[in-house]
N, C-alpha and C. Protein backbone atom coordinates (compact mmCIF):
# COMPACT_ATOMS: atom_id res chain seq x y z
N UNK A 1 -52.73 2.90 -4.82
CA UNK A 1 -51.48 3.31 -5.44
C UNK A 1 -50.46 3.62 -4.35
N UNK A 2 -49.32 3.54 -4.28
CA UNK A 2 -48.39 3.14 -3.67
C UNK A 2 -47.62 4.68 -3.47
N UNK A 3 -46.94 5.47 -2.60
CA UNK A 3 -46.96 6.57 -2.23
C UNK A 3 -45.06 5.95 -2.31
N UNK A 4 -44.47 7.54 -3.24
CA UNK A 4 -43.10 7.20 -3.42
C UNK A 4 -42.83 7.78 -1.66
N UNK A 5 -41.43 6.65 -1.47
CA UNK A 5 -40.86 7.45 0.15
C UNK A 5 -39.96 8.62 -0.44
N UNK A 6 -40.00 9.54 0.81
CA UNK A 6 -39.55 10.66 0.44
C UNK A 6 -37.20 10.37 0.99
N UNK A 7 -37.15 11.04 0.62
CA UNK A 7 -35.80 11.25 0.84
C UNK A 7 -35.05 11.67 2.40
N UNK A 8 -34.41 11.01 2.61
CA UNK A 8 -34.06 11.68 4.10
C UNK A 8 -32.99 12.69 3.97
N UNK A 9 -33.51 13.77 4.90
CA UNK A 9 -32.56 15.21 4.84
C UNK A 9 -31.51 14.85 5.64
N UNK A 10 -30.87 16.03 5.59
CA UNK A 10 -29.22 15.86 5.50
C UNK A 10 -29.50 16.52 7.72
N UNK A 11 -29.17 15.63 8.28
CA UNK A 11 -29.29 15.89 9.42
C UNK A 11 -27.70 16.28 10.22
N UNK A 12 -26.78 17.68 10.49
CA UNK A 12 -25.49 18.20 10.80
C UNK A 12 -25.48 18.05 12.03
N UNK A 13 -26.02 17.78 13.11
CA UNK A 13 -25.97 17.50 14.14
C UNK A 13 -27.07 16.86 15.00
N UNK A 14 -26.90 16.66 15.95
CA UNK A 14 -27.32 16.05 17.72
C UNK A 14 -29.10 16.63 17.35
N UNK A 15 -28.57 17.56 17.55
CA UNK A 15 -29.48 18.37 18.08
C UNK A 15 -30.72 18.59 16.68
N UNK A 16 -30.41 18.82 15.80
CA UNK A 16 -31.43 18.41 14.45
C UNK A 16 -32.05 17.21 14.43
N UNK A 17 -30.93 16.26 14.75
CA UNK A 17 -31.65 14.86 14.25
C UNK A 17 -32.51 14.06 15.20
N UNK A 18 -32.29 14.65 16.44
CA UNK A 18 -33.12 14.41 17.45
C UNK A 18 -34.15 15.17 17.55
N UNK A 19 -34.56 16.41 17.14
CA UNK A 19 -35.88 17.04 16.51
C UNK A 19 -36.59 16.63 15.50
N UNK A 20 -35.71 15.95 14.39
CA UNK A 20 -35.86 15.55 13.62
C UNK A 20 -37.31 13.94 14.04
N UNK A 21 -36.15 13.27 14.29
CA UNK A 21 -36.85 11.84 14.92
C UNK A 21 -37.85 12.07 15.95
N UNK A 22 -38.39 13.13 16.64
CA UNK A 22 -39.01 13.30 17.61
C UNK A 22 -40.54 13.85 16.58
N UNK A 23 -40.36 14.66 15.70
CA UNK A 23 -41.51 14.79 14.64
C UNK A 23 -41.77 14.26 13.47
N UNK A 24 -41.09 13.43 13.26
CA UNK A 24 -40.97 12.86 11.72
C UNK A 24 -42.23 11.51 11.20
N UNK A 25 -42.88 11.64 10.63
CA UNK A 25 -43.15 9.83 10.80
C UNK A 25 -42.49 9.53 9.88
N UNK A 26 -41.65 8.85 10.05
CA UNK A 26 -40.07 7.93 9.41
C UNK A 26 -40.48 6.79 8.85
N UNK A 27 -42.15 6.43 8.73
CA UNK A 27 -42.46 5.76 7.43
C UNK A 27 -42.55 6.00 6.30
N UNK A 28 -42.74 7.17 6.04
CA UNK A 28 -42.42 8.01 4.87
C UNK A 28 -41.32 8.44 4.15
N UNK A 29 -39.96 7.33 4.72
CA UNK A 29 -38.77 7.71 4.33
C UNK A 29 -38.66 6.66 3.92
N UNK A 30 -37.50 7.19 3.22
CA UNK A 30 -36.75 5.90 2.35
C UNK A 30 -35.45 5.60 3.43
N UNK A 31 -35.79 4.28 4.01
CA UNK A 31 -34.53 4.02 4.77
C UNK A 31 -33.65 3.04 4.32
N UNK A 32 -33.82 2.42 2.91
CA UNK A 32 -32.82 1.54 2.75
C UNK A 32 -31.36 1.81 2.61
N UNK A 33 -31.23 2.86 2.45
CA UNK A 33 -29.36 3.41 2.25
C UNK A 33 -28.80 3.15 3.87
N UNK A 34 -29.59 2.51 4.75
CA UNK A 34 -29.05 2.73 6.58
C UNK A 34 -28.84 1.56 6.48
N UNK A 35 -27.85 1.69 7.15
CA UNK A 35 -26.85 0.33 7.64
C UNK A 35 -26.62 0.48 9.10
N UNK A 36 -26.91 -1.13 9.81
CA UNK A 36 -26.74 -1.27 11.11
C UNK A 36 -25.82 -0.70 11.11
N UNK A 37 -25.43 -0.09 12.83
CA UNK A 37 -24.19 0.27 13.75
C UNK A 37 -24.28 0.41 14.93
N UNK A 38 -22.95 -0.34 15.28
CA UNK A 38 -22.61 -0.60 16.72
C UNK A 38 -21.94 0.50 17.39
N UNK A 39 -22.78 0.62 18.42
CA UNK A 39 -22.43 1.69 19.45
C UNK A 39 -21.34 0.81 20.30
N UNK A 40 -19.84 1.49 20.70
CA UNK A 40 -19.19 0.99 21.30
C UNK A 40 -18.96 1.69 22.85
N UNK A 41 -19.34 1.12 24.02
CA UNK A 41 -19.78 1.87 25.22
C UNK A 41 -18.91 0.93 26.27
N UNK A 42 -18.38 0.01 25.80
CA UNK A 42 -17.76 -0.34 26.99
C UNK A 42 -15.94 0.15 27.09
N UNK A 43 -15.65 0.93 27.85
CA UNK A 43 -14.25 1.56 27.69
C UNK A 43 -13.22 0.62 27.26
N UNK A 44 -11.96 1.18 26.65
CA UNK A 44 -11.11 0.24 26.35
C UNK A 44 -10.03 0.42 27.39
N UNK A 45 -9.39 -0.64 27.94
CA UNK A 45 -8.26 -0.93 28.73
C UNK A 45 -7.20 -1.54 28.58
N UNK A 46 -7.18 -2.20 27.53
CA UNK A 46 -5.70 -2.91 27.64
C UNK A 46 -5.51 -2.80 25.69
N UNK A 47 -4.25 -2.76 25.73
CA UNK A 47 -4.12 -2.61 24.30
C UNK A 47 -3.10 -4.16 23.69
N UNK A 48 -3.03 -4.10 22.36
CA UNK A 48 -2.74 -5.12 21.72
C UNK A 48 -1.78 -4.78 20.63
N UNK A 49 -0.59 -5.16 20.52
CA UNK A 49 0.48 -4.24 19.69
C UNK A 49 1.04 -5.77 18.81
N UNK A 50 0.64 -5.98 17.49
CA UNK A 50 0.98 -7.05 16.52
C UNK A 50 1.56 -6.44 15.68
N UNK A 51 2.35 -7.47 15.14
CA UNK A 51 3.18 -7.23 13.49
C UNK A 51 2.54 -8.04 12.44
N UNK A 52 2.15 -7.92 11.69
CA UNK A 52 1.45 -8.42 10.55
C UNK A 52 2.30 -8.22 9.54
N UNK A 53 1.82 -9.29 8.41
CA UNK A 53 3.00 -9.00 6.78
C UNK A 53 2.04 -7.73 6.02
N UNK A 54 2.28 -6.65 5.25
CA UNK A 54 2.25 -5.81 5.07
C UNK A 54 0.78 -6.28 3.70
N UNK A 55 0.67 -7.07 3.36
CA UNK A 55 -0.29 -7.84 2.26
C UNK A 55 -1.60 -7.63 3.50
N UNK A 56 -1.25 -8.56 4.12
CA UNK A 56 -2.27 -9.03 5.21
C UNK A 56 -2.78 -7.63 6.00
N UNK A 57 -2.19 -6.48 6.54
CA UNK A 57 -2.81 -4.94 6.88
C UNK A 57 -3.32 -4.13 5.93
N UNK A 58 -3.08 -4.28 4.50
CA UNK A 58 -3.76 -3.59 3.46
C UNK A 58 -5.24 -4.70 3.38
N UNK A 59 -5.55 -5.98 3.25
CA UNK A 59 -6.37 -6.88 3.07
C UNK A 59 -7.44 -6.10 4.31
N UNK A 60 -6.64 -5.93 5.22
CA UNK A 60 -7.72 -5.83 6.42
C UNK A 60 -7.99 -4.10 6.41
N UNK A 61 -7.47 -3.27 6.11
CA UNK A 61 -7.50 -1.92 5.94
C UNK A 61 -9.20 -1.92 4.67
N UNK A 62 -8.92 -2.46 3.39
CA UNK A 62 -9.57 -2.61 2.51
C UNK A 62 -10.73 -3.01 2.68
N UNK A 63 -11.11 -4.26 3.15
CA UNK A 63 -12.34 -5.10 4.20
C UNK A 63 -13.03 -3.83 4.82
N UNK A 64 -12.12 -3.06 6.17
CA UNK A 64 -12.93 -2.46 7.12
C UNK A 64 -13.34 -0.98 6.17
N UNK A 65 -12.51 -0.50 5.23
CA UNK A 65 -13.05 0.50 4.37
C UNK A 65 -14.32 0.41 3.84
N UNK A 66 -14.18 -0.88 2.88
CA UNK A 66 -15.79 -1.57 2.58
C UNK A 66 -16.85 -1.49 3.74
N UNK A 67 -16.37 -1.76 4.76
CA UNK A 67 -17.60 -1.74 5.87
C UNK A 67 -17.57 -0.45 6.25
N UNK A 68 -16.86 0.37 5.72
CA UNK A 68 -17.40 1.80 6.65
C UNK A 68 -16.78 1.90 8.47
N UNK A 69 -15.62 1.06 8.34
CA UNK A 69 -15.17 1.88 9.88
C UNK A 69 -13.71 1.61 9.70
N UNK A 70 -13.11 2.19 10.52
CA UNK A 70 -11.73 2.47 10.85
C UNK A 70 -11.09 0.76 11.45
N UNK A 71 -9.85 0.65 10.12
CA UNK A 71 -8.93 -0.68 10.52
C UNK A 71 -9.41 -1.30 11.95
N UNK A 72 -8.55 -0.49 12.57
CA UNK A 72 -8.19 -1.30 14.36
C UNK A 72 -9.79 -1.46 14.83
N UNK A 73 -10.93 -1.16 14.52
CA UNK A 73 -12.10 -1.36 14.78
C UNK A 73 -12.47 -2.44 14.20
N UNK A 74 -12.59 -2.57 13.17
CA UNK A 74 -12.63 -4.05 12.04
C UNK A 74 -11.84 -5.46 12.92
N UNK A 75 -10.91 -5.14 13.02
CA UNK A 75 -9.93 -5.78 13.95
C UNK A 75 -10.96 -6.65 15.29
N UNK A 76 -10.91 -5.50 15.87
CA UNK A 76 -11.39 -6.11 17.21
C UNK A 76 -13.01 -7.06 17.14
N UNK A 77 -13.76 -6.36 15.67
CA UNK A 77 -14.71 -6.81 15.72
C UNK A 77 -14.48 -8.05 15.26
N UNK A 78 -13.94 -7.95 14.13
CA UNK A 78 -13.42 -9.84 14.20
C UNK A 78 -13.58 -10.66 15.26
N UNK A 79 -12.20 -10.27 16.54
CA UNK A 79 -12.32 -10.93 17.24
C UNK A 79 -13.60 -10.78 18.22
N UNK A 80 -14.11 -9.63 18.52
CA UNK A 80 -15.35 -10.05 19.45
C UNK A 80 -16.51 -11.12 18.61
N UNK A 81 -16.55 -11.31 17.60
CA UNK A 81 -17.32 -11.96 17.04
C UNK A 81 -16.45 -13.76 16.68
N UNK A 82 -15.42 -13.92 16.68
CA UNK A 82 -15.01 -15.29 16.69
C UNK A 82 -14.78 -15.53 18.11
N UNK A 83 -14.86 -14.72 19.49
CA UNK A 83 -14.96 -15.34 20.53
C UNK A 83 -16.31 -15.96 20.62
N UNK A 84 -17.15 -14.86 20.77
CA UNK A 84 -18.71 -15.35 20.70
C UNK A 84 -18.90 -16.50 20.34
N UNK A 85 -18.79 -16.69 19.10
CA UNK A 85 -18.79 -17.96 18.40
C UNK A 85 -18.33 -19.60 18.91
N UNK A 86 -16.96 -19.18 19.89
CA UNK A 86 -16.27 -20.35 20.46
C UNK A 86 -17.23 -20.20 21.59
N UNK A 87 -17.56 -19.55 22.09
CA UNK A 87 -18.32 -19.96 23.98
C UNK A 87 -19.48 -21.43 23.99
């Protein structure tokens, strides 16, 4: 018989959730509500200042909401991912 996964607690910081993960066996959780994420570690240096039609920044505002991150992040990931693509 098949053992229900338990629920994952509400982890407020660093420092919990890394106690947390250090004792847990995290097979016993229910991890399907986790969604990949990208750690962004390489500094930013040069910036990029566009005008867009006002249709087209709500379209892309809406998109990166659905995904769970902030516009100008959505943005760039676009493009790091259609460069990739061209190499």
């Amino acid at each position: 018989m098949k053992t229900k996964s338990r629920q994952m607690p509400s982890l407020h910081s660093d420092e919990v959730a890394e106690a947390f993960v250090a004792n847990a066996e995290l097979s016993q959780y229910d991890l399907s509500g986790f969604k990949p994420m990208r750690f962004e570690i390489e500094p930013k240096s040069a910036a990029l200042n566009m005008r867009l039609p006002a249709s087209l920044l709500a379209a892309l505002k809406a998109k990166a909401k659905a995904n769970g991150v902030p516009y100008t992040r959505y943005v760039r990931m676009l493009l790091e991912i259609d460069v990739a693509q061209s190499r």
